[in-house]
N, C-alpha and C. Protein backbone atom coordinates (compact mmCIF):
# COMPACT_ATOMS: atom_id res chain seq x y z
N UNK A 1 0.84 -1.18 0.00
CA UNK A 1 0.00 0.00 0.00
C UNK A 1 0.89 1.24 0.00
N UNK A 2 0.69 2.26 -0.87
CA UNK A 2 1.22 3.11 -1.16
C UNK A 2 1.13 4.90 -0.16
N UNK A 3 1.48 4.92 0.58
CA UNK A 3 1.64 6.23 1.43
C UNK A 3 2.19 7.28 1.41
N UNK A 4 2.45 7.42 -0.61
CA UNK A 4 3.51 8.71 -0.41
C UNK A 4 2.59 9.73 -0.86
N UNK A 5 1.57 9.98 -0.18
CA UNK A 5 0.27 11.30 -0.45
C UNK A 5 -0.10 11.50 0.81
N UNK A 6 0.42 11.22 2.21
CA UNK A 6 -0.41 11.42 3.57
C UNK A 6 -0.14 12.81 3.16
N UNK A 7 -1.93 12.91 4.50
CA UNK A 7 -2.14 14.93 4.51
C UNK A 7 -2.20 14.62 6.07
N UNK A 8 -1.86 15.72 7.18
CA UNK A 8 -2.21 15.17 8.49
C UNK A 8 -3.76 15.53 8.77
N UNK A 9 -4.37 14.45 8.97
CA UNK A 9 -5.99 14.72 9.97
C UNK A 9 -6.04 15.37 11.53
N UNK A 10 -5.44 14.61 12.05
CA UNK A 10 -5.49 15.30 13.64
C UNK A 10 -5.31 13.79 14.25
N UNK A 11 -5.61 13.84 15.56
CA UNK A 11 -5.11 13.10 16.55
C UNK A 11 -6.39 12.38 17.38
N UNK A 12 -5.82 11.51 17.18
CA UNK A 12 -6.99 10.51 18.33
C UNK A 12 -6.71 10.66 19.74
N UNK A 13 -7.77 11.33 20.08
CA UNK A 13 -7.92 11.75 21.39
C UNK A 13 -9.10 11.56 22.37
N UNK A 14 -9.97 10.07 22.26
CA UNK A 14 -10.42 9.98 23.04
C UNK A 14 -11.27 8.48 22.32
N UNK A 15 -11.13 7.86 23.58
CA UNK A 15 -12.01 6.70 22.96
C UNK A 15 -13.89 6.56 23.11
N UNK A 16 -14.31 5.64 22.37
CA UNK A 16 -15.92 6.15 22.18
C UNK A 16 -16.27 4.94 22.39
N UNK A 17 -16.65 4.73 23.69
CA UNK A 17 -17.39 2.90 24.24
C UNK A 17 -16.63 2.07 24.31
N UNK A 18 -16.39 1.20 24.24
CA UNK A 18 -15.89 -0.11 24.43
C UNK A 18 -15.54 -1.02 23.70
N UNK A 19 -15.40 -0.99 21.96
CA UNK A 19 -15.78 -1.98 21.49
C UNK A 19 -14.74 -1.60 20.48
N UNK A 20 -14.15 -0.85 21.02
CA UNK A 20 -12.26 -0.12 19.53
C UNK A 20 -12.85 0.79 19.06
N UNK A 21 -14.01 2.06 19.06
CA UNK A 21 -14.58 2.93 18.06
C UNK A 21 -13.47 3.85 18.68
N UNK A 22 -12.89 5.09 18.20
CA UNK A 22 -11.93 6.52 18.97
C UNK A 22 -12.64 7.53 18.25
N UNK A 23 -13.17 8.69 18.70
CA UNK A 23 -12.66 10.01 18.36
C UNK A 23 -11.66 10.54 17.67
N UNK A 24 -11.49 11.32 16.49
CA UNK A 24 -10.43 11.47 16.27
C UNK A 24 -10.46 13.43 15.74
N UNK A 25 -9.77 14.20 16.37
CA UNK A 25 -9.95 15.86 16.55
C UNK A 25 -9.26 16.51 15.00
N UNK A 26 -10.16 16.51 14.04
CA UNK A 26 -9.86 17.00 12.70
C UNK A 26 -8.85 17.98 12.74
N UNK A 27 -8.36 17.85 12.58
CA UNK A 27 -6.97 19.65 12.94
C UNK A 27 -7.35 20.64 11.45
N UNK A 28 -7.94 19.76 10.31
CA UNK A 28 -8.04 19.98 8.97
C UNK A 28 -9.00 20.95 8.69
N UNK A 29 -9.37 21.75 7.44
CA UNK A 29 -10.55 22.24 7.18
C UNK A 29 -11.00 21.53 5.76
N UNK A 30 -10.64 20.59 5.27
CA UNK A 30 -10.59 20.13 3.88
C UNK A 30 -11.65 18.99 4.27
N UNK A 31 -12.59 19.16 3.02
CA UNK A 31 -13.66 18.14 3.02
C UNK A 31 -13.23 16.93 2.96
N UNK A 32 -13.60 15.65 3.48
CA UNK A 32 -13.22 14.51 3.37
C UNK A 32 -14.47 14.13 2.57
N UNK A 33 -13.91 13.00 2.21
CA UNK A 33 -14.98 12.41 0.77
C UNK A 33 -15.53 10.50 1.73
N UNK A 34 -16.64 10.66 2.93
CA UNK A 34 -16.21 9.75 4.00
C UNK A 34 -16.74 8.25 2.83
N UNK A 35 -17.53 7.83 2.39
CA UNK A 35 -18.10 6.66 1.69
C UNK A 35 -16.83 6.25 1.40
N UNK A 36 -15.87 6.80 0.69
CA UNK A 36 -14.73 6.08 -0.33
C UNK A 36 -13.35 5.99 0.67
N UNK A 37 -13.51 6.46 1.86
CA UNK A 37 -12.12 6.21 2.84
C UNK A 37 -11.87 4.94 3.30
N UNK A 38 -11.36 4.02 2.80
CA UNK A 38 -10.89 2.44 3.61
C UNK A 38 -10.09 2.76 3.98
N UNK A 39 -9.06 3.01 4.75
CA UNK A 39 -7.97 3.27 5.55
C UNK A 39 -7.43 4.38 5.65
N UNK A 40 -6.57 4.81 7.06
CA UNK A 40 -6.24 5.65 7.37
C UNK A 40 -4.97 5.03 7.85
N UNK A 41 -3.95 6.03 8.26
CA UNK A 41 -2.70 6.15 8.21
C UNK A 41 -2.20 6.47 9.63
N UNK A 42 -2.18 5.72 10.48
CA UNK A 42 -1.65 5.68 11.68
C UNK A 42 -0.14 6.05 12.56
N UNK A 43 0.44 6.83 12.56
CA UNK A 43 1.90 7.23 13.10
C UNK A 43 2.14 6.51 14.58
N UNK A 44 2.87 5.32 14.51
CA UNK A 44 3.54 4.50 15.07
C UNK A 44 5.01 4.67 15.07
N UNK A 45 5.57 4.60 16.41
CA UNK A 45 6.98 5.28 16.09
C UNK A 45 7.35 5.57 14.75
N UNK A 46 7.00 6.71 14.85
CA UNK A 46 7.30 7.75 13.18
C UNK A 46 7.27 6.67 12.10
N UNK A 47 6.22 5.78 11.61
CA UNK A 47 6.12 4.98 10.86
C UNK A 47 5.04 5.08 10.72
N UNK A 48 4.39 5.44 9.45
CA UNK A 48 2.73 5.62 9.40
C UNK A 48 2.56 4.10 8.86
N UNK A 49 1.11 3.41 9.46
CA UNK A 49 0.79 2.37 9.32
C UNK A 49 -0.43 2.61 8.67
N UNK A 50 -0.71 1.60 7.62
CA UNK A 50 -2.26 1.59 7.30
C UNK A 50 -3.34 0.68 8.35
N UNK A 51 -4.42 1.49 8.81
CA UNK A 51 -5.60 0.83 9.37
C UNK A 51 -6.78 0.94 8.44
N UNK A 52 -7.18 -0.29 8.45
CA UNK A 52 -8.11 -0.79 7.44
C UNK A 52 -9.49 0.23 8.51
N UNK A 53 -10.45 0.89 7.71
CA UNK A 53 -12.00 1.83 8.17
C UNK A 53 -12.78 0.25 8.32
N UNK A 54 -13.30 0.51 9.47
CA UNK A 54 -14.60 -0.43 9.42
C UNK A 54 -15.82 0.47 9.46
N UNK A 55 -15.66 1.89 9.43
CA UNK A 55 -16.76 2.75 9.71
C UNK A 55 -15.95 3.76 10.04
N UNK A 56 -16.50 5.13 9.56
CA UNK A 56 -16.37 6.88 9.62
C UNK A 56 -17.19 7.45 9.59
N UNK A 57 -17.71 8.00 10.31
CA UNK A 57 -18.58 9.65 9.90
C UNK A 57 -17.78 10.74 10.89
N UNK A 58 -18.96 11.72 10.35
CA UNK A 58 -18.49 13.06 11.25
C UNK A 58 -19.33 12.90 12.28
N UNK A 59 -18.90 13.07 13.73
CA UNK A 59 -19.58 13.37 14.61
C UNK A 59 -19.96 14.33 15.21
N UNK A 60 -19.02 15.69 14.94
CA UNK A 60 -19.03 16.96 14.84
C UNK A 60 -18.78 17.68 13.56
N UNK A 61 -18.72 19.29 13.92
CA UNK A 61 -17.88 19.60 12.37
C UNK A 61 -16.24 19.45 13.03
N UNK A 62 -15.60 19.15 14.23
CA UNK A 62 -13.95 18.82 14.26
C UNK A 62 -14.07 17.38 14.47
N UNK A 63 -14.85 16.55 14.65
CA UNK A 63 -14.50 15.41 15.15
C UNK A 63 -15.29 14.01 14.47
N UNK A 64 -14.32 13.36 14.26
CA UNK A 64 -14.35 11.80 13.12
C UNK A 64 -14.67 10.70 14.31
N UNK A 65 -15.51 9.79 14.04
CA UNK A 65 -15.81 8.93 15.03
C UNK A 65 -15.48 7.65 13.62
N UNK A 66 -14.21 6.76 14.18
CA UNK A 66 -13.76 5.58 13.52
C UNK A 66 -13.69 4.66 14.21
N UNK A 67 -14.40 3.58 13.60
CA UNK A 67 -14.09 2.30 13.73
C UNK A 67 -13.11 1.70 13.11
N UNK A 68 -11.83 0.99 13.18
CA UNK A 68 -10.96 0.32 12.55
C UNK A 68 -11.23 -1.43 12.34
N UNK A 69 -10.83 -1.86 11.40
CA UNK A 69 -11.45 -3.33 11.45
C UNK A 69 -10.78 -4.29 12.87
N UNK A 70 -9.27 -4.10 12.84
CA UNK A 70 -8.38 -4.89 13.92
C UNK A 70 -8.80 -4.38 15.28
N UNK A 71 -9.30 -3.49 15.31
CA UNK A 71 -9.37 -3.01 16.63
C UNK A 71 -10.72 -3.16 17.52
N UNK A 72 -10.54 -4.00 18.41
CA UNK A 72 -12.02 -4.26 18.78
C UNK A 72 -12.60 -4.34 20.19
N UNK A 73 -11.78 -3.53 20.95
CA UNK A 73 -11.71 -3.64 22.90
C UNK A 73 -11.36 -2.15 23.06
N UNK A 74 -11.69 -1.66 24.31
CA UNK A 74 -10.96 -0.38 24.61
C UNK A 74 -9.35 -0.48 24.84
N UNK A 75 -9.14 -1.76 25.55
CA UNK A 75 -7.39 -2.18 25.41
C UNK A 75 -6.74 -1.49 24.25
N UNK A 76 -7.28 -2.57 22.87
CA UNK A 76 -6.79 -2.33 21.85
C UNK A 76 -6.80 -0.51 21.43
N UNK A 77 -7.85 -0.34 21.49
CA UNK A 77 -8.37 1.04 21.03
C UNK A 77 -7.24 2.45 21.85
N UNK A 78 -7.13 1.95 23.19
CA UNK A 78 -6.14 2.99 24.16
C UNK A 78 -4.85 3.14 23.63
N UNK A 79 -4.21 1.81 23.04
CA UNK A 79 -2.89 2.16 22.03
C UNK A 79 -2.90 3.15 21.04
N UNK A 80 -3.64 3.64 20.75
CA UNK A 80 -4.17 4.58 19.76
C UNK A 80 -4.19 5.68 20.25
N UNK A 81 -4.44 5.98 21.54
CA UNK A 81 -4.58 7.50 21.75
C UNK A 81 -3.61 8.23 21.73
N UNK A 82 -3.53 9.58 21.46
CA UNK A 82 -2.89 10.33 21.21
C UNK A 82 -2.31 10.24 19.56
N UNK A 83 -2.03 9.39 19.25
CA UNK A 83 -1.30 9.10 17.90
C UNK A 83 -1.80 9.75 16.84
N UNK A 84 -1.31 10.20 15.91
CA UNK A 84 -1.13 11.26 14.83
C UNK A 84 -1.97 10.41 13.56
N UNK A 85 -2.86 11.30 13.19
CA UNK A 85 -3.69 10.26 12.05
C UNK A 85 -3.72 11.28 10.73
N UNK A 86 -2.76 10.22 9.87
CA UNK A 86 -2.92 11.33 8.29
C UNK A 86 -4.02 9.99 7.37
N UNK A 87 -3.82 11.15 6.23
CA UNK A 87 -5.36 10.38 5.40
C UNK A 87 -4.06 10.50 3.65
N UNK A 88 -4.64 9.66 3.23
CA UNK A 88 -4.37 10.08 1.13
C UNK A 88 -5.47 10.81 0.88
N UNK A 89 -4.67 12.07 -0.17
CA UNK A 89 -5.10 13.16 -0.37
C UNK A 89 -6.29 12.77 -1.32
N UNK A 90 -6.01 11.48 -1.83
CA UNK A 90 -7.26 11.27 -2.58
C UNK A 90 -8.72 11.29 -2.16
N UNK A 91 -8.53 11.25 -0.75
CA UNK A 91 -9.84 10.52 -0.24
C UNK A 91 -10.59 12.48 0.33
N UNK A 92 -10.06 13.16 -0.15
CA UNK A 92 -10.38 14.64 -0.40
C UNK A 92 -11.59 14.46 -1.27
N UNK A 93 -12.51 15.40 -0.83
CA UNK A 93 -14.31 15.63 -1.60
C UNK A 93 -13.60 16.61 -2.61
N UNK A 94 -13.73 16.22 -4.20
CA UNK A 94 -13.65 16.81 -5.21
C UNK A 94 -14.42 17.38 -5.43
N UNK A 95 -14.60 18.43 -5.95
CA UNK A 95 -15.67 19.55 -5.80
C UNK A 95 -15.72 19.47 -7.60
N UNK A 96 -16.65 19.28 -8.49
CA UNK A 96 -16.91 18.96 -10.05
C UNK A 96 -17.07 20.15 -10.38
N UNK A 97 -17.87 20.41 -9.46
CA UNK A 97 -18.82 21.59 -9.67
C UNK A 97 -18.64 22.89 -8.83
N UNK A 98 -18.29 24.04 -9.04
CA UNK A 98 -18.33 24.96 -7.58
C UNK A 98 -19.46 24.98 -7.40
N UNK A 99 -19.37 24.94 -5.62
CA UNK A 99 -20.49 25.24 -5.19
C UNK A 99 -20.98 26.89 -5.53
N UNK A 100 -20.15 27.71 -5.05
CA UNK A 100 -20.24 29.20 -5.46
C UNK A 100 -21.13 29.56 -7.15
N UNK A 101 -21.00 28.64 -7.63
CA UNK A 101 -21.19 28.93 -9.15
C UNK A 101 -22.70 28.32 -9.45
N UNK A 102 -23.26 27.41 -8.84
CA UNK A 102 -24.62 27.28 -8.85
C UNK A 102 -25.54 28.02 -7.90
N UNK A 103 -24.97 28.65 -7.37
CA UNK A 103 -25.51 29.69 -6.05
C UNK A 103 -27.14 30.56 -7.27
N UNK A 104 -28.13 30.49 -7.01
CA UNK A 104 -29.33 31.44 -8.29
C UNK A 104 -29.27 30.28 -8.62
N UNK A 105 -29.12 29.45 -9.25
CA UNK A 105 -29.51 28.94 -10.35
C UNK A 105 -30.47 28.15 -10.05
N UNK A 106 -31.98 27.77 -11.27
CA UNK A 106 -33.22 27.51 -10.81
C UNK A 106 -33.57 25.78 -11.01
N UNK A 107 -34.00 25.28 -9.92
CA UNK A 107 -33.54 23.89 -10.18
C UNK A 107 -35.31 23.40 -10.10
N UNK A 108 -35.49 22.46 -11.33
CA UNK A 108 -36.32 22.19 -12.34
C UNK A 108 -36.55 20.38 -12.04
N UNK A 109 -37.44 19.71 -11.18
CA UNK A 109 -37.49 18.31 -11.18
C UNK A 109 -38.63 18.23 -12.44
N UNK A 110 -37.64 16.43 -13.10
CA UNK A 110 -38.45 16.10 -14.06
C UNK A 110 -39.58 15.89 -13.82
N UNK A 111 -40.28 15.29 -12.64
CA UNK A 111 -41.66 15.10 -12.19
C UNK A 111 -42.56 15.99 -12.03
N UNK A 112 -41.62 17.15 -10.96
CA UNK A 112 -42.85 17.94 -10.46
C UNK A 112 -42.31 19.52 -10.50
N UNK A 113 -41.59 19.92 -11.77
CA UNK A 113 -41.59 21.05 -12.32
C UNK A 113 -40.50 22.20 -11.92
N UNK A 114 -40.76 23.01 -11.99
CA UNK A 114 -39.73 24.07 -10.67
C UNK A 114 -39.80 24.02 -9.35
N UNK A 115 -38.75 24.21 -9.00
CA UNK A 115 -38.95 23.73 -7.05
C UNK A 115 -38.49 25.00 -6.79
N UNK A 116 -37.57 25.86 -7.50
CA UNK A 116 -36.79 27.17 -6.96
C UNK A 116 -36.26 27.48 -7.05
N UNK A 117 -35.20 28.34 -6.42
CA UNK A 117 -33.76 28.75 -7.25
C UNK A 117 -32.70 28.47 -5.56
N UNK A 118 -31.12 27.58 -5.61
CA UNK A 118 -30.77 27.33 -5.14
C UNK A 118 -30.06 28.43 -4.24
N UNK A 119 -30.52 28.49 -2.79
CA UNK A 119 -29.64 29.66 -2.12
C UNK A 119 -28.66 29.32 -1.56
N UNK A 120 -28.48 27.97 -0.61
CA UNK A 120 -27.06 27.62 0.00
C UNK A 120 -26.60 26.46 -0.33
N UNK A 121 -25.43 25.90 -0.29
CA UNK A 121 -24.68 24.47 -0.47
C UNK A 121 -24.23 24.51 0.65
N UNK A 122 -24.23 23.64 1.39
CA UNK A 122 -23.40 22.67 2.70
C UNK A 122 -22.43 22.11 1.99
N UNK A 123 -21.14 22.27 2.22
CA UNK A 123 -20.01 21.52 2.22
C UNK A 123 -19.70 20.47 2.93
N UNK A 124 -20.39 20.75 4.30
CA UNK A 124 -19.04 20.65 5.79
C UNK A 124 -19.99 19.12 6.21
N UNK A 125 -20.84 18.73 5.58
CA UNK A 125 -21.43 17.69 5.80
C UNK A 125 -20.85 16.45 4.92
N UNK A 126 -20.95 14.93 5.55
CA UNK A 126 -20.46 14.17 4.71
C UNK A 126 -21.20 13.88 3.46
N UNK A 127 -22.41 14.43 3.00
CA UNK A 127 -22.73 14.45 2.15
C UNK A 127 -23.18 15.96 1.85
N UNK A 128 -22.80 16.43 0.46
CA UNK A 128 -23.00 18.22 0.74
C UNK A 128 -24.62 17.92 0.35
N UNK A 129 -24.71 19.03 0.74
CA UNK A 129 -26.80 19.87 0.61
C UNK A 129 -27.08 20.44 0.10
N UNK A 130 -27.62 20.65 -0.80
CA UNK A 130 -28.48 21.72 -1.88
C UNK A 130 -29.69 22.26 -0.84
N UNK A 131 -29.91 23.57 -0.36
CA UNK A 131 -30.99 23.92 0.07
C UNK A 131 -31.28 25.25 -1.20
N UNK A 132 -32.60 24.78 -1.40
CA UNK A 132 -33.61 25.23 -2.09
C UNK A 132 -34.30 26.35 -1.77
N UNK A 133 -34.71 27.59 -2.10
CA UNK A 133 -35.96 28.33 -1.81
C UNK A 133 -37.16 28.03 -2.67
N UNK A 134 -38.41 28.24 -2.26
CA UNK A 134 -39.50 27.30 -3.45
C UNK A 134 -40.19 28.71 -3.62
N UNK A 135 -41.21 28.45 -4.51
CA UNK A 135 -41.87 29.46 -4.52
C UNK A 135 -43.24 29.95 -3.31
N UNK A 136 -43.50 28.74 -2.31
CA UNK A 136 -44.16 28.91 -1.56
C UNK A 136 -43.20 29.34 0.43
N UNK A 137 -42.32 30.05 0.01
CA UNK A 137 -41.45 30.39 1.19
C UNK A 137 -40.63 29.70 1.76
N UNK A 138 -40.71 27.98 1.84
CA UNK A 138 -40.44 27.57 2.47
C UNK A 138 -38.83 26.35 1.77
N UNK A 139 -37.55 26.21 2.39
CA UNK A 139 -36.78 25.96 1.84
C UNK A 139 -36.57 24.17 1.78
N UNK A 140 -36.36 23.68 0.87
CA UNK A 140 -36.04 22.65 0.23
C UNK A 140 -34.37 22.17 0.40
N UNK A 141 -34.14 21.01 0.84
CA UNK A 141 -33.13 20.67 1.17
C UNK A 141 -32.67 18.95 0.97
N UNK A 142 -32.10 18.85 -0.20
CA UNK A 142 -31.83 17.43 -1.01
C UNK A 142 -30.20 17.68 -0.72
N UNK A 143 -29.82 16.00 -1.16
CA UNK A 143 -28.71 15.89 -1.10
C UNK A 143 -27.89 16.15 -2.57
N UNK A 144 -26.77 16.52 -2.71
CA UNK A 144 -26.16 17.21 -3.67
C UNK A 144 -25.10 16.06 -4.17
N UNK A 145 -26.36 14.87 -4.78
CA UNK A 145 -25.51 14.14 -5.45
C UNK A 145 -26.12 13.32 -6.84
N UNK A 146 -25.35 12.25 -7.68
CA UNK A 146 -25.90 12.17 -9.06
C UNK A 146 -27.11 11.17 -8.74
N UNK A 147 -27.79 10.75 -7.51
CA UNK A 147 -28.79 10.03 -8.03
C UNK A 147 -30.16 11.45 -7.97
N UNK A 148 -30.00 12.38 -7.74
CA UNK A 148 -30.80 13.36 -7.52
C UNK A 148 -30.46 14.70 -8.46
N UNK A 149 -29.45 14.69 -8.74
CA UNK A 149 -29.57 15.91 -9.72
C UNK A 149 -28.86 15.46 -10.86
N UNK A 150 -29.94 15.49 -12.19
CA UNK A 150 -29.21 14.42 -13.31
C UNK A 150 -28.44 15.65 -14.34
N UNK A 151 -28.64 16.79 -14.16
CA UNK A 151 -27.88 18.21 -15.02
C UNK A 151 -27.69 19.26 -14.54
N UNK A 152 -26.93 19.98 -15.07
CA UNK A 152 -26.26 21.34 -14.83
C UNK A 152 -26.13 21.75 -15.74
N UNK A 153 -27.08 22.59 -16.01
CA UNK A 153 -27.15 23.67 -17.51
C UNK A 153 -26.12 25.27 -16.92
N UNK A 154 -25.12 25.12 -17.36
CA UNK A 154 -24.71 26.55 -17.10
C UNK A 154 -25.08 27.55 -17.95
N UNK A 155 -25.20 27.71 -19.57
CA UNK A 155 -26.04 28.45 -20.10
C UNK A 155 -27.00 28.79 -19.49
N UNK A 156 -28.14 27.91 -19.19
CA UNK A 156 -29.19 28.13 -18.94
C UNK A 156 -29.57 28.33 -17.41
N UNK A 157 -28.19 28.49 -17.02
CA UNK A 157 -28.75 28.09 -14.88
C UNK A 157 -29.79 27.63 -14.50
N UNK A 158 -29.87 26.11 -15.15
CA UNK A 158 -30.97 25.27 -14.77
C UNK A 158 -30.55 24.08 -14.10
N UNK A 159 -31.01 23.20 -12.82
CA UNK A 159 -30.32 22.38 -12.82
C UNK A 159 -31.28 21.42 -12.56
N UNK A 160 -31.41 20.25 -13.60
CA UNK A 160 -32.56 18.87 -13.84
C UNK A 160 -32.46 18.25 -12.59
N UNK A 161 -33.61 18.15 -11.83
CA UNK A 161 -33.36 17.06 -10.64
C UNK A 161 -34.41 15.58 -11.21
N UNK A 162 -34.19 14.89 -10.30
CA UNK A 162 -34.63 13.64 -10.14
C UNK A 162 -35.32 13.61 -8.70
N UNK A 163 -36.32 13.96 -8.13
CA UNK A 163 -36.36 13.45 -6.44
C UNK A 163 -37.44 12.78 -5.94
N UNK A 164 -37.71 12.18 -5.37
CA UNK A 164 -38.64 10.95 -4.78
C UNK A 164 -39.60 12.56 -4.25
N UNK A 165 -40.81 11.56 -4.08
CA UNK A 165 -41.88 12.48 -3.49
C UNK A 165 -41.83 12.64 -1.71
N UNK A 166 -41.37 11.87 -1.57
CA UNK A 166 -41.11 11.43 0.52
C UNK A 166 -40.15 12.15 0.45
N UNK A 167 -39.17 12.94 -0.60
CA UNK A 167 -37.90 13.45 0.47
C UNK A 167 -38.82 14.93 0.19
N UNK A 168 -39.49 15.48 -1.11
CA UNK A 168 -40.04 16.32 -1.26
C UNK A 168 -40.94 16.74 0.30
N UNK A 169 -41.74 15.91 0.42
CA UNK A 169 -42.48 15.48 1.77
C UNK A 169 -42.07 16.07 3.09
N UNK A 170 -41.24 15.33 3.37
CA UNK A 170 -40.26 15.53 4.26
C UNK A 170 -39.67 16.93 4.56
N UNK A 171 -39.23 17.38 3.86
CA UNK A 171 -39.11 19.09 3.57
C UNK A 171 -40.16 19.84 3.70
N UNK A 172 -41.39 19.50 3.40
CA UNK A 172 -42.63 20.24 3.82
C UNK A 172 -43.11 20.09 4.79
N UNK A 173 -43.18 19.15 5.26
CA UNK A 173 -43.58 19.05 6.79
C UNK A 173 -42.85 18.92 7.99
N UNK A 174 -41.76 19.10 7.96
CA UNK A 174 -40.52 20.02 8.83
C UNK A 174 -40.76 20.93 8.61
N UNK A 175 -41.47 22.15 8.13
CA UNK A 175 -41.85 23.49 7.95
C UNK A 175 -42.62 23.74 9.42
């Protein structure tokens, strides 16, 4: 396994139950891309090791809650603390699209017509957010990925969605 791309993440600093899950304190501001991360990069006397992900999310916006596959006791898990955790730069959220650059632009589902024109993007989430303004006041908030938005007309600042009627739903009655 190849390690000549570590970026540093931050430091494991606290363990989470009993069962090998740690905390780990993002030092970073760079989106992580969490679905596609299998391993992380462990600093063992100044020797970064690969640990295979058995599970990541964000648990905060500074803090990564990981499961490692080998690790499965607080025993195991306490060797870990403090230790320095870098990531491959690959596993960085590529941005296709700026978010800044679809900011207005009026997003059009094939089903059920205009929904609105897009006012904010979430980055900082492991999956980013398209929130919506509609024409009835109230804001719309899908996830900002290809099973839900099938185009991006930049001519036209239109952007084709795809969205189930329950997430539509869902957004309306959280109002």
């Amino acid at each position: 396994m190849k390690n000549n791309n570590p970026y540093f993440l931050g430091k494991v600093y606290k363990l989470h139950g009993y069962k090998g899950k740690v905390n780990i304190f993002n030092e970073t501001d760079v989106i992580l891309d969490f679905p596609n991360i299998k391993y992380l990069f462990i600093d063992i006397n100044s020797e970064l090791i690969p640990y295979y992900v058995d599970t990541i999310s964000l648990k905060k916006k500074s803090i990564i809650l990981v499961k490692f596959e080998d690790v499965n006791s607080e025993n195991e898990a306490k060797k870990l603390l403090n230790c320095k955790i870098y990531i491959d730069k690959s596993n960085f959220k590529k941005k296709s699209q700026s978010s800044k650059k679809i900011l207005g632009y009026t997003v059009e589902d094939k089903n059920y017509g205009i929904l609105g024109k897009v006012i904010e993007i979430d980055t900082q989430t492991p999956q980013s957010l398209l929130y919506i303004k509609n024409n009835n006041n109230y804001p719309i908030c899908i996830p900002l990925h290809e099973h839900f938005i099938k185009k991006i007309n930049d001519e036209d600042q239109v952007i084709t969605s795809l969205i189930p009627i329950e997430l539509l739903e869902i957004n309306k009655n959280s109002q």
